[in-house]
N, C-alpha and C. Protein backbone atom coordinates (compact mmCIF):
# COMPACT_ATOMS: atom_id res chain seq x y z
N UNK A 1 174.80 68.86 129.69
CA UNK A 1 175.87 69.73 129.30
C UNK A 1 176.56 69.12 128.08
N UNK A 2 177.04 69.90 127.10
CA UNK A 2 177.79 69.40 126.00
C UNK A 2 178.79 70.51 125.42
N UNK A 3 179.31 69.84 124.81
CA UNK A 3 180.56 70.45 124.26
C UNK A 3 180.43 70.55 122.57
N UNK A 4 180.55 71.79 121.53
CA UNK A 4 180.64 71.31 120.47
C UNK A 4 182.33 71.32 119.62
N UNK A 5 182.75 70.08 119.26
CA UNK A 5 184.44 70.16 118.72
C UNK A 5 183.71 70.09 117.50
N UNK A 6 184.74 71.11 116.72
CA UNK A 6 184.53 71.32 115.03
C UNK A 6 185.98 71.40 114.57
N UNK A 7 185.68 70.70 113.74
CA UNK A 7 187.44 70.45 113.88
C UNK A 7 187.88 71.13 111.63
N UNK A 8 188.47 71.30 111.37
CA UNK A 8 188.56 72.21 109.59
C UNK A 8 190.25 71.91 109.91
N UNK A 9 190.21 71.59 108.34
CA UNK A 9 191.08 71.66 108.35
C UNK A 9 192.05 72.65 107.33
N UNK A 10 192.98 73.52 107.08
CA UNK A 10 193.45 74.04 106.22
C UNK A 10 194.85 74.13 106.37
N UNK A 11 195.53 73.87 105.31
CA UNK A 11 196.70 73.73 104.69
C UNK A 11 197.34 72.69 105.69
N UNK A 12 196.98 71.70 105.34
CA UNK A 12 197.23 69.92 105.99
C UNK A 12 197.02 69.96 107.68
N UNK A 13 196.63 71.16 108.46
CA UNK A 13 196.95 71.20 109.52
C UNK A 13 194.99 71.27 110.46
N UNK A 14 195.14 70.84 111.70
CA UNK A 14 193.85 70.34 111.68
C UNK A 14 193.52 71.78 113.19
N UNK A 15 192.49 72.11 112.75
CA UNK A 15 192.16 72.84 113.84
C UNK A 15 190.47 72.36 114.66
N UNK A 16 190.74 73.01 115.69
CA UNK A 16 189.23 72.64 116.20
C UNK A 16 188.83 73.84 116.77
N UNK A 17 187.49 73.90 117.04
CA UNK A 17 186.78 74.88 117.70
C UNK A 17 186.36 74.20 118.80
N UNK A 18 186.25 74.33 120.08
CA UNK A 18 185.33 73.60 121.45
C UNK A 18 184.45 74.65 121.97
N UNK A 19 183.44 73.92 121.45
CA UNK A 19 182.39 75.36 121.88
C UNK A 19 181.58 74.63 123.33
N UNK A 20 182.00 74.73 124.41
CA UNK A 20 181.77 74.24 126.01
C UNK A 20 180.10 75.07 126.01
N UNK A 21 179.14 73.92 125.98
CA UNK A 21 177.71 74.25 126.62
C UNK A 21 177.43 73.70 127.49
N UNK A 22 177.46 74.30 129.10
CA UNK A 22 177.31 74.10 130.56
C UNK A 22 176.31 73.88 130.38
N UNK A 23 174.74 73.68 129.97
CA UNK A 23 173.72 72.89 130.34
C UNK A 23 173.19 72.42 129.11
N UNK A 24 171.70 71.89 129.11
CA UNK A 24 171.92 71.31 127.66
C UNK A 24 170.52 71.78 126.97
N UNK A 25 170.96 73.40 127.94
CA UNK A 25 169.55 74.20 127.53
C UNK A 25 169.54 74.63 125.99
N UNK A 26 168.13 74.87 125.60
CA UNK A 26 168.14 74.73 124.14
C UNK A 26 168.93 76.41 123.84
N UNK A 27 169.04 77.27 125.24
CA UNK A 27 169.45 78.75 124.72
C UNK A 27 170.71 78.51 123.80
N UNK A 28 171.53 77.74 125.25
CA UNK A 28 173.16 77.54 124.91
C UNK A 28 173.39 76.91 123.52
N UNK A 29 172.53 75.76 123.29
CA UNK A 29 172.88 74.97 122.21
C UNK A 29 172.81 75.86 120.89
N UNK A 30 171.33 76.62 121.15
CA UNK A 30 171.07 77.00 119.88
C UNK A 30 172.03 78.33 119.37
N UNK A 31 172.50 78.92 120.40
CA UNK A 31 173.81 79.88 120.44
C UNK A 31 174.65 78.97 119.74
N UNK A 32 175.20 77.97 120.28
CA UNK A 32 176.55 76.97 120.02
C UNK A 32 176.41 76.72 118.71
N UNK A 33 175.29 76.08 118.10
CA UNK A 33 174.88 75.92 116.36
C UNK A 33 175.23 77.06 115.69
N UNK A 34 174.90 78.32 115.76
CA UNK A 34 174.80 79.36 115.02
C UNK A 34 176.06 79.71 115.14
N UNK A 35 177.24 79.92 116.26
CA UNK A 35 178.57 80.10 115.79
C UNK A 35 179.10 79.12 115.49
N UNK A 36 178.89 77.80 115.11
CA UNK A 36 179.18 76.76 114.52
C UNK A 36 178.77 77.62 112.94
N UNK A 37 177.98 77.32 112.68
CA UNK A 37 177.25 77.67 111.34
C UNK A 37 178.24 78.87 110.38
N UNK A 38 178.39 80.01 111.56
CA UNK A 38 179.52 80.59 111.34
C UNK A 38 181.12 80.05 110.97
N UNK A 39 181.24 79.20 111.42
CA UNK A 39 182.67 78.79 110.64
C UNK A 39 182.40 77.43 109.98
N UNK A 40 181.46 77.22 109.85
CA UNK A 40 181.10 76.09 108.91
C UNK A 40 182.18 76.14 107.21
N UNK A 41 181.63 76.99 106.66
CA UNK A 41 182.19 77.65 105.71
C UNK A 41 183.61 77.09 105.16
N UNK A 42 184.50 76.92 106.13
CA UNK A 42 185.87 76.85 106.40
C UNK A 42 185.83 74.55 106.12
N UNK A 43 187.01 75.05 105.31
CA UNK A 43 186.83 73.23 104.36
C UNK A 43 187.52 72.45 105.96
N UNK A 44 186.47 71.45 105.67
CA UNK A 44 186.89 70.67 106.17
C UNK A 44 186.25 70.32 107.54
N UNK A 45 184.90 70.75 108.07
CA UNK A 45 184.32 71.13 109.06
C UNK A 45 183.58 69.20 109.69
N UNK A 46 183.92 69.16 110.70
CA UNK A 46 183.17 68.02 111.50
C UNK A 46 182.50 68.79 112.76
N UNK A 47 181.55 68.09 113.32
CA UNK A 47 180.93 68.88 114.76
C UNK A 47 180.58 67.21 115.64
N UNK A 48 180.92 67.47 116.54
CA UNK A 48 181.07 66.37 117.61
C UNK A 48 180.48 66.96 119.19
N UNK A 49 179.05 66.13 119.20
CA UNK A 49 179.16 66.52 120.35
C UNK A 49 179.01 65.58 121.97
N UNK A 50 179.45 66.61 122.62
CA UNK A 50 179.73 65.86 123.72
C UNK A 50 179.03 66.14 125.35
N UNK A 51 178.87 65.66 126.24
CA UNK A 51 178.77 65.69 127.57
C UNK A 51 179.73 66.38 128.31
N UNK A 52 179.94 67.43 129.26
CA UNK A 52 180.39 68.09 129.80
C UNK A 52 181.72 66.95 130.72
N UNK A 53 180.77 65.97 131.84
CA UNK A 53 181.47 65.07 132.09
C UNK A 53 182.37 64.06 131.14
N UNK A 54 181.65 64.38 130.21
CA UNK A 54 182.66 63.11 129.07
C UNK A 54 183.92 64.02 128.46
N UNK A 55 184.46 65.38 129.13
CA UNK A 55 185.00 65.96 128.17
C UNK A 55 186.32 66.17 129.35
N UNK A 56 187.47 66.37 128.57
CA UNK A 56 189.00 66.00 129.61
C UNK A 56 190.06 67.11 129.02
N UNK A 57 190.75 67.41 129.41
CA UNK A 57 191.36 68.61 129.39
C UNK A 57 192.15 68.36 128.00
N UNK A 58 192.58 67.27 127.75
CA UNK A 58 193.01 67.30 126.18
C UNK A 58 192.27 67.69 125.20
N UNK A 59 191.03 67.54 125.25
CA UNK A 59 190.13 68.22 124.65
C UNK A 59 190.38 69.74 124.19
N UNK A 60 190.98 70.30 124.98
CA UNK A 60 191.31 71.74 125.14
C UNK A 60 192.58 72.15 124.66
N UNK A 61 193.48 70.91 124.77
CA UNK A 61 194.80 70.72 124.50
C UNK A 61 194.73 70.43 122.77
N UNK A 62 193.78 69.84 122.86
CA UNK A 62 194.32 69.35 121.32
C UNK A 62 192.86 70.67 120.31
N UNK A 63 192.72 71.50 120.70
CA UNK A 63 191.81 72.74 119.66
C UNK A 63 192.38 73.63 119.66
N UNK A 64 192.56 74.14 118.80
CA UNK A 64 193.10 75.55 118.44
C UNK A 64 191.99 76.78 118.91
N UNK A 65 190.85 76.35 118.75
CA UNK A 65 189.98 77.93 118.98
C UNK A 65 188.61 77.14 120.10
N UNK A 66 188.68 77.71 121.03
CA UNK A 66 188.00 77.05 122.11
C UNK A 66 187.04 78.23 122.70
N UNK A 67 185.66 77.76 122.89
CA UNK A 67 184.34 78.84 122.68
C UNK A 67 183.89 77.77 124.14
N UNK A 68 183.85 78.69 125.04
CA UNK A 68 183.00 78.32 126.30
C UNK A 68 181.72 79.05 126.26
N UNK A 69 180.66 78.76 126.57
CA UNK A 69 179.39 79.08 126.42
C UNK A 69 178.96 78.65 127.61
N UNK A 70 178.04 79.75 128.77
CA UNK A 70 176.91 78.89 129.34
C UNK A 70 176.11 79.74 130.17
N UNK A 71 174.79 79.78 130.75
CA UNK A 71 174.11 80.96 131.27
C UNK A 71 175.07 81.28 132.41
N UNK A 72 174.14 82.55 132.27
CA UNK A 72 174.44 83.58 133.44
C UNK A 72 174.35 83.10 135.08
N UNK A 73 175.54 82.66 135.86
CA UNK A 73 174.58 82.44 136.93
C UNK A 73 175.27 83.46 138.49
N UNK A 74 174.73 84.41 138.54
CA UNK A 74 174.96 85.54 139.64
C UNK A 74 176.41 86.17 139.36
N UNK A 75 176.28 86.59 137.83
CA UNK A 75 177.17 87.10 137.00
C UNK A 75 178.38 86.43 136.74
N UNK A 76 178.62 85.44 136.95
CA UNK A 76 180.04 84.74 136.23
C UNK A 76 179.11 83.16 135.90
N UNK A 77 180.14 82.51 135.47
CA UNK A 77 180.06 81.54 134.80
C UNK A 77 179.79 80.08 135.66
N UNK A 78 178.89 79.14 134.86
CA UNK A 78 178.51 78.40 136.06
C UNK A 78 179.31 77.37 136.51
N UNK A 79 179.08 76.87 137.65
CA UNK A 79 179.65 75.42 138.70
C UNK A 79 180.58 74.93 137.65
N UNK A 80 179.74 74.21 136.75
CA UNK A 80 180.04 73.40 136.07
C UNK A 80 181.34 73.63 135.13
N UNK A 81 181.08 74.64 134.42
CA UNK A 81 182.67 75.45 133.83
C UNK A 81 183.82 75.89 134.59
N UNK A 82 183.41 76.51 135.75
CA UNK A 82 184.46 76.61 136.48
C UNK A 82 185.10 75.49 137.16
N UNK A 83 184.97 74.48 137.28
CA UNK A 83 185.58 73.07 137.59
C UNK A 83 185.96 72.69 136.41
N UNK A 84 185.75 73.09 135.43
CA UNK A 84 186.58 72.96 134.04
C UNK A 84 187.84 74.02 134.11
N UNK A 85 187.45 74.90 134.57
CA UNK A 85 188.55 75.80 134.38
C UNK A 85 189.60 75.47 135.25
N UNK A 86 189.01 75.26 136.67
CA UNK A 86 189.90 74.94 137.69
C UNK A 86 190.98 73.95 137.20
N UNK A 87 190.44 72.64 136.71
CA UNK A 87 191.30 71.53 136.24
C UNK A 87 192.01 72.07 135.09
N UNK A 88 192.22 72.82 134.47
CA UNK A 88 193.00 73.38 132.88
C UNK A 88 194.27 73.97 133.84
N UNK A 89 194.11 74.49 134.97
CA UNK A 89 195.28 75.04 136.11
C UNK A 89 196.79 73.97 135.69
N UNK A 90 196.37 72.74 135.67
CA UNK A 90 197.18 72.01 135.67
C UNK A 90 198.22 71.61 134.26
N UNK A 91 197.76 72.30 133.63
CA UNK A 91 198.37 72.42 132.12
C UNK A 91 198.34 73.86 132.17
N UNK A 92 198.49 74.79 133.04
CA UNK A 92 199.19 76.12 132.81
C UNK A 92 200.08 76.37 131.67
N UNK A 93 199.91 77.06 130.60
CA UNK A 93 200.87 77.49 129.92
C UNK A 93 200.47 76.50 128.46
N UNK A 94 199.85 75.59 128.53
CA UNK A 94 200.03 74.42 127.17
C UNK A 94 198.71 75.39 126.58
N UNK A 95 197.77 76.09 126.61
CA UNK A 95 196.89 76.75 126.21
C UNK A 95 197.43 78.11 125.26
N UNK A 96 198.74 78.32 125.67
CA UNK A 96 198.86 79.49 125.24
C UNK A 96 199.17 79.79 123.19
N UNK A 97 198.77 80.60 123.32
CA UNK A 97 198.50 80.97 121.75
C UNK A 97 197.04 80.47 121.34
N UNK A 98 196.30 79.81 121.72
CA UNK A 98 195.49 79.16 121.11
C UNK A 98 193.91 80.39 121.09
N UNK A 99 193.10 80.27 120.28
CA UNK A 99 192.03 81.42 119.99
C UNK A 99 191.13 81.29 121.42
N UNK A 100 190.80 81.65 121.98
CA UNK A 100 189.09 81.83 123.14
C UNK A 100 188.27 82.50 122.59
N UNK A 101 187.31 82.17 122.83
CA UNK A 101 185.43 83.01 122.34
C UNK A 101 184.80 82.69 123.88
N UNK A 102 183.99 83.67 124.00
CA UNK A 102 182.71 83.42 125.04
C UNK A 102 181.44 83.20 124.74
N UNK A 103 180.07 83.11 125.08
CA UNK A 103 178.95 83.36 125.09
C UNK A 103 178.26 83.32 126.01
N UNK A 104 177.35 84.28 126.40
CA UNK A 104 176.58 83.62 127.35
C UNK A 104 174.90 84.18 127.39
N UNK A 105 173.76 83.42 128.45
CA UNK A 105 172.71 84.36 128.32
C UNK A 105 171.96 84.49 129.27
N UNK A 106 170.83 85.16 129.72
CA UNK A 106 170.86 85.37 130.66
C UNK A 106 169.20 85.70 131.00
N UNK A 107 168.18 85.91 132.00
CA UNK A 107 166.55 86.22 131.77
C UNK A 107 166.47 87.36 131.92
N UNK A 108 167.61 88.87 132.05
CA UNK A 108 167.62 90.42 132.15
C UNK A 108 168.92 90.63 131.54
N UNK A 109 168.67 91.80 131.25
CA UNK A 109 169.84 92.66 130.46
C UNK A 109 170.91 93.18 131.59
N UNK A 110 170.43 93.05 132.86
CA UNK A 110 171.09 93.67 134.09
C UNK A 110 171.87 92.43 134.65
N UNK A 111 171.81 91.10 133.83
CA UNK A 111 171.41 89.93 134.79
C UNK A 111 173.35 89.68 135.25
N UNK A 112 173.92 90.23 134.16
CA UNK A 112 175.28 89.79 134.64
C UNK A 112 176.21 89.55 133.49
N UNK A 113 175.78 89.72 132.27
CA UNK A 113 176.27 88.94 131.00
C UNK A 113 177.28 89.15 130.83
N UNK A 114 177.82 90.79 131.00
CA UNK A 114 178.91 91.21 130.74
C UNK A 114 180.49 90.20 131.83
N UNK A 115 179.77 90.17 132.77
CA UNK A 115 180.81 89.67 133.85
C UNK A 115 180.78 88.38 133.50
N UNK A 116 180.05 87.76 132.96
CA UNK A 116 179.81 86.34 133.34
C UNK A 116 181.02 85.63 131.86
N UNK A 117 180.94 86.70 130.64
CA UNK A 117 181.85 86.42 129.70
C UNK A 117 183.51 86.87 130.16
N UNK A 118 183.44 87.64 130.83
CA UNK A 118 184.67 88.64 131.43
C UNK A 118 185.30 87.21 132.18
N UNK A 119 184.53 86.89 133.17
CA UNK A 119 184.94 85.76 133.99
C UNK A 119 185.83 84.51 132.97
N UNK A 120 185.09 84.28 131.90
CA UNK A 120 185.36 83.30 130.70
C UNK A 120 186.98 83.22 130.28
N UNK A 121 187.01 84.59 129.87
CA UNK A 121 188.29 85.63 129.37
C UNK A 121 188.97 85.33 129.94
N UNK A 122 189.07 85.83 131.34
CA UNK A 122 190.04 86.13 132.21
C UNK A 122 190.64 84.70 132.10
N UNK A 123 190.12 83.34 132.41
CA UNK A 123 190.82 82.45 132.47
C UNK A 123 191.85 82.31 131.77
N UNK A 124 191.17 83.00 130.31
CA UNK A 124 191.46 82.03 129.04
C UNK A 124 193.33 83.25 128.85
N UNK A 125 193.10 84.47 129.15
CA UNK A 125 194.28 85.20 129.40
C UNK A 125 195.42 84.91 130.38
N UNK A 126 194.80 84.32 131.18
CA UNK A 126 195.85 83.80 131.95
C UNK A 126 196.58 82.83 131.53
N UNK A 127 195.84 81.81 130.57
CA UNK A 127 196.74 80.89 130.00
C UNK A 127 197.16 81.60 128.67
N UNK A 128 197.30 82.65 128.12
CA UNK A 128 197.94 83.45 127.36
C UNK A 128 197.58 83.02 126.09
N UNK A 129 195.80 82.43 125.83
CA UNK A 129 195.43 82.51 124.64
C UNK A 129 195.13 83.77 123.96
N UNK A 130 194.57 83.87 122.98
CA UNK A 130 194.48 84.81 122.48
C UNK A 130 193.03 85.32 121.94
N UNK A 131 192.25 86.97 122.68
CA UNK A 131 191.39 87.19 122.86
C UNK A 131 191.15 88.13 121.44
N UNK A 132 190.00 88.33 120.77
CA UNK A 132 189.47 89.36 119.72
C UNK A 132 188.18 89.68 119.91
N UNK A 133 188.55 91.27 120.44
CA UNK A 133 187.18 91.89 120.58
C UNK A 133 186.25 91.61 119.24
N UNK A 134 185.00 91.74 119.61
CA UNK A 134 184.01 91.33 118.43
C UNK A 134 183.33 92.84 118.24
N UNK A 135 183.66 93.31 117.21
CA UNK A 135 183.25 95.18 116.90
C UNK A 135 181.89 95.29 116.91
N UNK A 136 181.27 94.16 116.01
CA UNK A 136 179.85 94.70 115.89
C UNK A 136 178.43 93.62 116.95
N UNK A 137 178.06 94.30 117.41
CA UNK A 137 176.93 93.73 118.43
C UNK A 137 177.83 93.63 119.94
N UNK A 138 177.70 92.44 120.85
CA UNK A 138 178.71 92.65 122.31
C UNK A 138 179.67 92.68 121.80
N UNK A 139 180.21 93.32 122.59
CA UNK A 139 181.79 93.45 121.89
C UNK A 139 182.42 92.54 123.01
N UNK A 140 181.97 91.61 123.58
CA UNK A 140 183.12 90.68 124.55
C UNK A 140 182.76 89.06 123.79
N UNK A 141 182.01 89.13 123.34
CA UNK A 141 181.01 87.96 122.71
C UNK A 141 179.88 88.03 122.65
N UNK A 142 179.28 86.65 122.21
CA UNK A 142 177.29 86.95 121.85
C UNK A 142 176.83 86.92 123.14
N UNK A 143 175.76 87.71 123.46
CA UNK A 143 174.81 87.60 124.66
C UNK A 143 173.26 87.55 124.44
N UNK A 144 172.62 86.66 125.08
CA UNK A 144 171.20 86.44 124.41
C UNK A 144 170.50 86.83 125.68
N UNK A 145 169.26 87.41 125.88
CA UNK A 145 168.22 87.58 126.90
C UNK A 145 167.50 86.71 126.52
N UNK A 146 167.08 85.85 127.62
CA UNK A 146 166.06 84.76 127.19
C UNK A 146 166.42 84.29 125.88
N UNK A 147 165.14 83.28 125.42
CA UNK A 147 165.78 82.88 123.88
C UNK A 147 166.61 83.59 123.02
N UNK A 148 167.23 83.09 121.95
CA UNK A 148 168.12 83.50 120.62
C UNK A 148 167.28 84.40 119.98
N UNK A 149 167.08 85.46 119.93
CA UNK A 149 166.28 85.95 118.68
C UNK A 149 167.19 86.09 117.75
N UNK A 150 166.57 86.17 116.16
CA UNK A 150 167.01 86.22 115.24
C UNK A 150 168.22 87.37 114.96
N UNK A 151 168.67 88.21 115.81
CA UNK A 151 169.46 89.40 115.95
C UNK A 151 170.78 88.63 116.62
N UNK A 152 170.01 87.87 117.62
CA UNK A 152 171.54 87.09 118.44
C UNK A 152 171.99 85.81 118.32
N UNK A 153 171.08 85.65 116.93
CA UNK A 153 171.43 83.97 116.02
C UNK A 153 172.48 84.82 114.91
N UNK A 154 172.18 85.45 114.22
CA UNK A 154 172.80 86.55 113.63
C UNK A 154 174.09 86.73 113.87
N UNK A 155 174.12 87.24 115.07
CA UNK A 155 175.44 87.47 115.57
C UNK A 155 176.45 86.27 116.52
N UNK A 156 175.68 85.59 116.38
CA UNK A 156 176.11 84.29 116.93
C UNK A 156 177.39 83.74 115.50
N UNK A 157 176.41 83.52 113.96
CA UNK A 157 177.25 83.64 113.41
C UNK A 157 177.99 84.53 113.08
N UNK A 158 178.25 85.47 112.94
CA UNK A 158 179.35 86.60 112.75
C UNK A 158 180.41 86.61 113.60
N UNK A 159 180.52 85.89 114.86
CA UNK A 159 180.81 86.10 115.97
C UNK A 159 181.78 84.69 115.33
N UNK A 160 181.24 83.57 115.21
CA UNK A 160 182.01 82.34 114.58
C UNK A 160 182.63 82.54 113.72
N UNK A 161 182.32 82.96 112.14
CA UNK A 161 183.22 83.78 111.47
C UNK A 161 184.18 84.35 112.04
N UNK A 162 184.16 85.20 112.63
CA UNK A 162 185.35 85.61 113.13
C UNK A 162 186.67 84.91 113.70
N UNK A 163 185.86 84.37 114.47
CA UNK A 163 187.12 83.44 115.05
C UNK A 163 187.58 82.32 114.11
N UNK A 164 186.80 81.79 113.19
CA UNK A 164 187.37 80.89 112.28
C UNK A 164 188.29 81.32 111.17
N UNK A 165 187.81 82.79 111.39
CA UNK A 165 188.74 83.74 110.30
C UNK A 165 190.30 83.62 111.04
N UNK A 166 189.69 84.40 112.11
CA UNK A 166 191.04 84.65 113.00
C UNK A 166 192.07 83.02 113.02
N UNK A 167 191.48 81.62 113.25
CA UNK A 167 192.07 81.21 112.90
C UNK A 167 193.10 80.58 112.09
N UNK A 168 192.34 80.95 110.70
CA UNK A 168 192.86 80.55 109.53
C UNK A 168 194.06 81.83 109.49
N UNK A 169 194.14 82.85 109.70
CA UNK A 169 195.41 83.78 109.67
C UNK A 169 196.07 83.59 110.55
N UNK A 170 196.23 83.11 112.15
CA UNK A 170 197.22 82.93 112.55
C UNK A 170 198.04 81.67 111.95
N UNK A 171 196.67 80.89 111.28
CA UNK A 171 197.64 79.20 110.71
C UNK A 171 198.77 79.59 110.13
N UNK A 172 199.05 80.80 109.19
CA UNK A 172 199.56 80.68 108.07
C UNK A 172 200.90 81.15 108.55
């Protein structure tokens, strides 16, 4: 499992992205790169990555735009994230304002994707971050069937763009 922090900085102020990959399958990762790639762009870009276990709720505390990613597992999100989520309970409220993204993928189109990002959300609303539908392709975030094809690498970046956009306008 790994985590990707991308951290840009604009107008002296430092932001990060945490893009949370629950296994260290090549789907998730190669999802996680491509909305990386997507806010690459943006000055000032580092990518750090990490182990799921090696990663602590400051982590979360200290990023501005935080991207959980991880397969589908019987439509919500797996073990492993949700014991992430569970522990963020405890900093109720220090999340709030800050950007959320989802991703996830899945071996059927039936398999759960929609719920399994919904599940993501919901957390991330409760701590009163702040959600942006994505207009073109899923509109909750990227969803891949089986591997990335070039359509959902695609939108993987567009999907990063966005939120790196979105960040840079709330900075200001």
């Amino acid at each position: 499992m790994m985590i990707f922090v991308i951290k840009f900085i604009r107008r002296n102020k430092w932001h990060k992205l945490l893009s949370h990959i629950i296994r260290s399958q090549e789907i998730q990762k190669k999802m996680a790169e491509c909305i990386a790639e997507g806010i690459k762009p943006t000055e000032g870009m580092e990518v750090i990555l990490k182990k799921v276990e090696d990663t602590v709720i400051e982590d979360m505390l200290n990023s501005d735009v935080i991207i959980f990613g991880c397969p589908t597992y019987f439509g919500v999100m797996t073990a492993g994230l949700k014991e992430l989520m569970d522990k963020s309970v405890k900093y109720f409220g220090k999340l709030n304002g800050k950007i959320g993204g989802a991703f996830t993928s899945s071996g059927a189109i039936g398999g759960g994707n929609e719920t399994t990002i919904l599940s993501i959300i919901q957390g991330f609303l409760i701590h009163g971050m702040i959600i942006q539908g994505f207009q073109k392709g899923n509109h909750y975030g990227p969803v891949s069937i089986g591997a990335p094809d070039e359509a959902v690498k695609e939108e993987c970046v567009r999907y990063g763009k966005m939120l790196g956009d979105l960040s840079v306008k709330i900075s200001k």
